[in-house]
N, C-alpha and C. Protein backbone atom coordinates (compact mmCIF):
# COMPACT_ATOMS: atom_id res chain seq x y z
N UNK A 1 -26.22 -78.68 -27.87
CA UNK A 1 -25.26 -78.52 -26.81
C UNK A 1 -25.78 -79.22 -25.55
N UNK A 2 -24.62 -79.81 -24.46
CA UNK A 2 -25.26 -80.53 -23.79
C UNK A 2 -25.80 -79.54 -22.29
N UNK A 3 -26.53 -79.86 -21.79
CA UNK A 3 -26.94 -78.65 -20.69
C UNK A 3 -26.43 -78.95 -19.56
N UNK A 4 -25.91 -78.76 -18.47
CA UNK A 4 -25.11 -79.33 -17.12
C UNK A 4 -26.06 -80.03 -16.38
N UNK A 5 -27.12 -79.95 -16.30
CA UNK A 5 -27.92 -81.16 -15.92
C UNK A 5 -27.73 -82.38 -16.41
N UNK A 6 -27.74 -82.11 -17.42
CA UNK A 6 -27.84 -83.87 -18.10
C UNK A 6 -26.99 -84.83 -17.56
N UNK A 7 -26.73 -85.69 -17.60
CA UNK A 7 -25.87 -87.27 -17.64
C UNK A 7 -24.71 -86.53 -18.28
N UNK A 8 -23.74 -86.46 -17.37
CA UNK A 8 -22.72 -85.98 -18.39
C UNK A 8 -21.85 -87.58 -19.08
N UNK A 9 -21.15 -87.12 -20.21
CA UNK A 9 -20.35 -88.24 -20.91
C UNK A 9 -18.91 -87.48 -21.17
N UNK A 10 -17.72 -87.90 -20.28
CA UNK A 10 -16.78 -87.56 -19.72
C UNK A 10 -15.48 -88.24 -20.91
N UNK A 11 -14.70 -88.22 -21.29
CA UNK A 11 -13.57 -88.90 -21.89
C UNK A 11 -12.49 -88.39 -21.06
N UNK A 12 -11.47 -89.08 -20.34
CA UNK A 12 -10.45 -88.47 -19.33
C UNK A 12 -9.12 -89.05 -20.16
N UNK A 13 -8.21 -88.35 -20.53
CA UNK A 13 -7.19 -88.59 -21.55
C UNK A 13 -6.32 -88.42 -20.18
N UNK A 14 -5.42 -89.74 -19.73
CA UNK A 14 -4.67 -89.95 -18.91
C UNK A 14 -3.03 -90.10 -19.10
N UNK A 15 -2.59 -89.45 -18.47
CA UNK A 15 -1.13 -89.87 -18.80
C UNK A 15 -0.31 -90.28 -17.52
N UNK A 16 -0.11 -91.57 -17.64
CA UNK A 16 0.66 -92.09 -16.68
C UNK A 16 2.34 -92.34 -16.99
N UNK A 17 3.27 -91.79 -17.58
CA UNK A 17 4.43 -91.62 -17.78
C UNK A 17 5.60 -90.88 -16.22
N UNK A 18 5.02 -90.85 -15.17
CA UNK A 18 5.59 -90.21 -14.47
C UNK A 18 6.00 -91.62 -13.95
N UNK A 19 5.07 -93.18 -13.58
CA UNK A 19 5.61 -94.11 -13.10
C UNK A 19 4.32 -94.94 -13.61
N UNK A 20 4.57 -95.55 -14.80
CA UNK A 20 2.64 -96.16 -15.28
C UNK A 20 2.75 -97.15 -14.54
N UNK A 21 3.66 -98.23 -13.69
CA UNK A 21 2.89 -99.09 -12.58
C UNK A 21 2.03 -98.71 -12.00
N UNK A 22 2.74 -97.47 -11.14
CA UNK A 22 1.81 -96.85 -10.23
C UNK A 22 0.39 -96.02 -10.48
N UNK A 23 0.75 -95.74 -11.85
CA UNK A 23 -0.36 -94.98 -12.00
C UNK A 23 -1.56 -95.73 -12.59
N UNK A 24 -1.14 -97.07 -13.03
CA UNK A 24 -2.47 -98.07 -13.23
C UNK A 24 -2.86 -98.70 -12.26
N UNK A 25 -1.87 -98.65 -11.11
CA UNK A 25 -2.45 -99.35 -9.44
C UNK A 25 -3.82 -97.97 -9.24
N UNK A 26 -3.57 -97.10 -9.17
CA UNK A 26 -3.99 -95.58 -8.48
C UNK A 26 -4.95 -95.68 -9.52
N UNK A 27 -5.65 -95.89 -10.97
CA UNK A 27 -6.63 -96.06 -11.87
C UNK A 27 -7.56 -96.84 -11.70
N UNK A 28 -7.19 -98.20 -11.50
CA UNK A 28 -7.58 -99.61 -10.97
C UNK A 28 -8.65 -99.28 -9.50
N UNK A 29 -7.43 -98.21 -8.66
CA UNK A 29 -8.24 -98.09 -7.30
C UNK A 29 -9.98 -97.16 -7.32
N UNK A 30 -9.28 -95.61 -8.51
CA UNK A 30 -10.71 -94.71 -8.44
C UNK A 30 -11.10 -94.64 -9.30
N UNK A 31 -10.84 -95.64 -10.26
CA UNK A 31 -12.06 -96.11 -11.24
C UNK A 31 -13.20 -96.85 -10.03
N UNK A 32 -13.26 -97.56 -9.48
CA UNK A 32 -13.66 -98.86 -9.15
C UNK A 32 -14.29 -98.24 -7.66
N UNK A 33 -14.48 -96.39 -7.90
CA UNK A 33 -15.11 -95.56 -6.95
C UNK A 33 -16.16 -94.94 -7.38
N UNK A 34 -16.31 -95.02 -9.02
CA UNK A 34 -16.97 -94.37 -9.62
C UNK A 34 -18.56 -94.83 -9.53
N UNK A 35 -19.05 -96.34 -9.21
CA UNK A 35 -20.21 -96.59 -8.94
C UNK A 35 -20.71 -95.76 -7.81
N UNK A 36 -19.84 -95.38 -6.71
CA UNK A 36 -20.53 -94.50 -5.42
C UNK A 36 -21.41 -93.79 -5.35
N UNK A 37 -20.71 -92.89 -6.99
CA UNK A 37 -21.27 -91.83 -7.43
C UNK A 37 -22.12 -91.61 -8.80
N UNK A 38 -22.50 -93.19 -8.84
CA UNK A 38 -23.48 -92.94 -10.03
C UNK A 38 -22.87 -92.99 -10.95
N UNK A 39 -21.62 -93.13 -11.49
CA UNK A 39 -20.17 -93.41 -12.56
C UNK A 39 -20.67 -95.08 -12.82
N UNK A 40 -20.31 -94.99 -14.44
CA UNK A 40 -19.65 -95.96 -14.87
C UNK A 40 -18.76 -96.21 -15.98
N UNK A 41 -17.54 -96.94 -15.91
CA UNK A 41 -16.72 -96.52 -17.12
C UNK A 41 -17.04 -97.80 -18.43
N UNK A 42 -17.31 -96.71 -19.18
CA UNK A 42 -17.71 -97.45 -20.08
C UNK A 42 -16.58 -98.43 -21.25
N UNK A 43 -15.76 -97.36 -21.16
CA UNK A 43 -14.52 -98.24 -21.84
C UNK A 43 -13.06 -97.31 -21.13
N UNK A 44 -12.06 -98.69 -21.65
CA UNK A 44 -10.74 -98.30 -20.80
C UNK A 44 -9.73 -99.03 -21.67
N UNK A 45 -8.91 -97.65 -22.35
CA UNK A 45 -8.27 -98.29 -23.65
C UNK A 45 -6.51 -97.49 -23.19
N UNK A 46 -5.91 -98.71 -23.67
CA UNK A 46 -4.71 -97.87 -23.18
C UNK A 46 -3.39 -97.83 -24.53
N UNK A 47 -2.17 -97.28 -24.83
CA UNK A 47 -1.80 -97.26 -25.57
C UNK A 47 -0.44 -98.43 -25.37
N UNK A 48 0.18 -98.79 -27.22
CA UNK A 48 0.77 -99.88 -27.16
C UNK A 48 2.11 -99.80 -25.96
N UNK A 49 2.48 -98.22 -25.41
CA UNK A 49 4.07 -98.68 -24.91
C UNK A 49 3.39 -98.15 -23.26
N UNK A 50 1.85 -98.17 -22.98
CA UNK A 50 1.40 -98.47 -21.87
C UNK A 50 1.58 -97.01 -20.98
N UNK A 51 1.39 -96.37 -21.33
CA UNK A 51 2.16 -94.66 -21.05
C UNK A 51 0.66 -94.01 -20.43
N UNK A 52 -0.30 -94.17 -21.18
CA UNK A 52 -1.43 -93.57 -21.61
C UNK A 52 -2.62 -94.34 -21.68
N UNK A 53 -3.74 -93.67 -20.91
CA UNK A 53 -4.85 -94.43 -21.18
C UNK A 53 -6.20 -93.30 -21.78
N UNK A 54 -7.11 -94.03 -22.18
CA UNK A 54 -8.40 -93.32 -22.74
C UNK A 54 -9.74 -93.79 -21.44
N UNK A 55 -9.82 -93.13 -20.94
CA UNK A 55 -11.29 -93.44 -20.03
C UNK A 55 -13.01 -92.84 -20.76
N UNK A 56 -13.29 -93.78 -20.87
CA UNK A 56 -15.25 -93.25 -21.20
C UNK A 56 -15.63 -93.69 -20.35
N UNK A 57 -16.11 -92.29 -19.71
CA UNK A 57 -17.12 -92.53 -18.22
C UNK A 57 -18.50 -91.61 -18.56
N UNK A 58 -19.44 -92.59 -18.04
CA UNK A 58 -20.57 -91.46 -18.03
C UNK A 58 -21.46 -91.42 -16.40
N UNK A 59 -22.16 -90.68 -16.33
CA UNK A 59 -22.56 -90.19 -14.82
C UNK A 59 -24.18 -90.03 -15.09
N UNK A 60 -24.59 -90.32 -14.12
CA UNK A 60 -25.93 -90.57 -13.96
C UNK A 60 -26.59 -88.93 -14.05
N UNK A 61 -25.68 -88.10 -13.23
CA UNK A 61 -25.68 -86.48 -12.90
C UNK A 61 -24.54 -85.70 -12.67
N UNK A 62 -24.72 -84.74 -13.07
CA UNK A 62 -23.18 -83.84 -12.95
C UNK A 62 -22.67 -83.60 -11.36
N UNK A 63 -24.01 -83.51 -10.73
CA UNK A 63 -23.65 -83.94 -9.20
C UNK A 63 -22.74 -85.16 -8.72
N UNK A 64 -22.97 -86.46 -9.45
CA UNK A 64 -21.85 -87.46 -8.99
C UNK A 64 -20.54 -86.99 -9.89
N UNK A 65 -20.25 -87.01 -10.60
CA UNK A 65 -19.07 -86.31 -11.14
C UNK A 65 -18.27 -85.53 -10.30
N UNK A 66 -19.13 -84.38 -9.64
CA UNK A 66 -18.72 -83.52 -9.01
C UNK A 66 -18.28 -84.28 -7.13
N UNK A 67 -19.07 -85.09 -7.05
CA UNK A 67 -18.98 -85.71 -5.37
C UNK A 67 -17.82 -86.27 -5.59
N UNK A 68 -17.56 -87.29 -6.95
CA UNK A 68 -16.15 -88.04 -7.52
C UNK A 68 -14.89 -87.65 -7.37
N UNK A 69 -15.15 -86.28 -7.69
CA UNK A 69 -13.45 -85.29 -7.76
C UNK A 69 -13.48 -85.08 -6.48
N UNK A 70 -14.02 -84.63 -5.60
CA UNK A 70 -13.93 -84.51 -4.29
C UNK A 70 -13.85 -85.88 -3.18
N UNK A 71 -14.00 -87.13 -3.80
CA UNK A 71 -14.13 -88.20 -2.69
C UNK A 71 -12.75 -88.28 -2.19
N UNK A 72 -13.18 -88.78 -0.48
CA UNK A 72 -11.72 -88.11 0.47
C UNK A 72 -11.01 -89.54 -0.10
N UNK A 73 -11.42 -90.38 -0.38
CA UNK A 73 -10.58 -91.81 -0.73
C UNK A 73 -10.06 -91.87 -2.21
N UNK A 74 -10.61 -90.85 -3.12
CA UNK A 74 -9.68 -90.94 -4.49
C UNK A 74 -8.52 -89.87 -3.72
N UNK A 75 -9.09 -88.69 -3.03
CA UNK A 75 -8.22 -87.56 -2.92
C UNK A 75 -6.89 -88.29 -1.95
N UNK A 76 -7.03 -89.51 -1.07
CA UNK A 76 -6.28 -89.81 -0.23
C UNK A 76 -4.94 -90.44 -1.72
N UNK A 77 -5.85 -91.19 -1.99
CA UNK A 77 -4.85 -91.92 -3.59
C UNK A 77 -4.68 -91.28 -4.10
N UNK A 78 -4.64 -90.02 -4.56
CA UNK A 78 -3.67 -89.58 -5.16
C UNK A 78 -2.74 -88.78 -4.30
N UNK A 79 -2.79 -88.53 -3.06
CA UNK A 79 -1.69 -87.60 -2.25
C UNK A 79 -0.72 -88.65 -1.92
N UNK A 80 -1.31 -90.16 -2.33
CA UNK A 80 -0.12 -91.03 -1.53
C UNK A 80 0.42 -91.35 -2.85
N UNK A 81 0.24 -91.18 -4.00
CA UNK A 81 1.07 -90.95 -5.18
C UNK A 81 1.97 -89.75 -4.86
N UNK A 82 1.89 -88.69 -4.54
CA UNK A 82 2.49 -87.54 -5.45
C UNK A 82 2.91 -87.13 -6.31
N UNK A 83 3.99 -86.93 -6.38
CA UNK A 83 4.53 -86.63 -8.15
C UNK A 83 4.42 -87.63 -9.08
N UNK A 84 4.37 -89.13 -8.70
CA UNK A 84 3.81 -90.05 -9.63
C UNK A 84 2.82 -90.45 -10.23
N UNK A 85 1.64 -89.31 -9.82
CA UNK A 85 -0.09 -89.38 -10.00
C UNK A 85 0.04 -89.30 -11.28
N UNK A 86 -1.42 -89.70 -11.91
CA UNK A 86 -0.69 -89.61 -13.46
C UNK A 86 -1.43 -88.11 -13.30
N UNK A 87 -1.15 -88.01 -14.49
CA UNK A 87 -2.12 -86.23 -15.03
C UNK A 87 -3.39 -86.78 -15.93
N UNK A 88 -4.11 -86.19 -16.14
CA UNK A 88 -5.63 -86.20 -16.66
C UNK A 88 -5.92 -85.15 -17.39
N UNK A 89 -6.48 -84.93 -18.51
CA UNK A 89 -7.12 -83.97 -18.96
C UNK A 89 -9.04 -84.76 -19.15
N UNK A 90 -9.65 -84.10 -18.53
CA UNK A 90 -11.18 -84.27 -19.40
C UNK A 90 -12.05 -83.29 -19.90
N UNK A 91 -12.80 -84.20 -20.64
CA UNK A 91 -13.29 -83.57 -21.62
C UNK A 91 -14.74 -84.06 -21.57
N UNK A 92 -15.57 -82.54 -21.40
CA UNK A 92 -17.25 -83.07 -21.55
C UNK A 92 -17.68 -82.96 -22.46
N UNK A 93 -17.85 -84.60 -23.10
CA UNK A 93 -18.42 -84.63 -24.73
C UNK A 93 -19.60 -84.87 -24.97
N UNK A 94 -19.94 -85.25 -25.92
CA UNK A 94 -21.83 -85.39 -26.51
C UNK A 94 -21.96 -86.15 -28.04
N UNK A 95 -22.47 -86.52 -28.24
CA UNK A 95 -22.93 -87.19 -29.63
C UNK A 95 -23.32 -86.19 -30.39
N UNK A 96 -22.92 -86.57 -31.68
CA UNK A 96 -23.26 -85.35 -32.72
C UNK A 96 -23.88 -86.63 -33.50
């Protein structure tokens, strides 16, 4: 099991169906925030009718992860989305 210290390895199952222009402008922007915090995405896979994306991110420390969700410049991008933000689910995974 992985311990919350570690490097976490993140998979963020995205759904941009509310407006996926916008929500790959708004991806594009706080992906490309994630070095700040010790982030890097390792892969960025999206599906054929463009709805949906797959993010692999991993983090140096669960501390940048955590500074990430809170940065006032992702938090500004997504309030200037609103209802068009995409939704996210993640998931803290590990190698078996």
């Amino acid at each position: 099991m992985t311990e919350p210290t570690e490097a976490p390895l993140l998979v963020a199952l995205v759904d941009l169906s509310a407006d996926p222009e916008a929500g790959r402008r708004y991806e594009d922007n706080v992906l490309a925030l994630l070095g700040r915090h010790g982030g890097r995405l390792e892969r960025r896979l999206r599906t054929g009718d463009g709805r949906s994306e797959v993010h692999l991110i991993r983090f140096a420390a669960r501390a940048g992860y955590e500074a990430f969700m809170v940065d006032p410049e992702r938090l500004a991008l997504r309030a200037a989305l609103g209802d068009a933000a995409p939704t996210t689910r993640v998931l803290d995974v590990h190698d078996v």
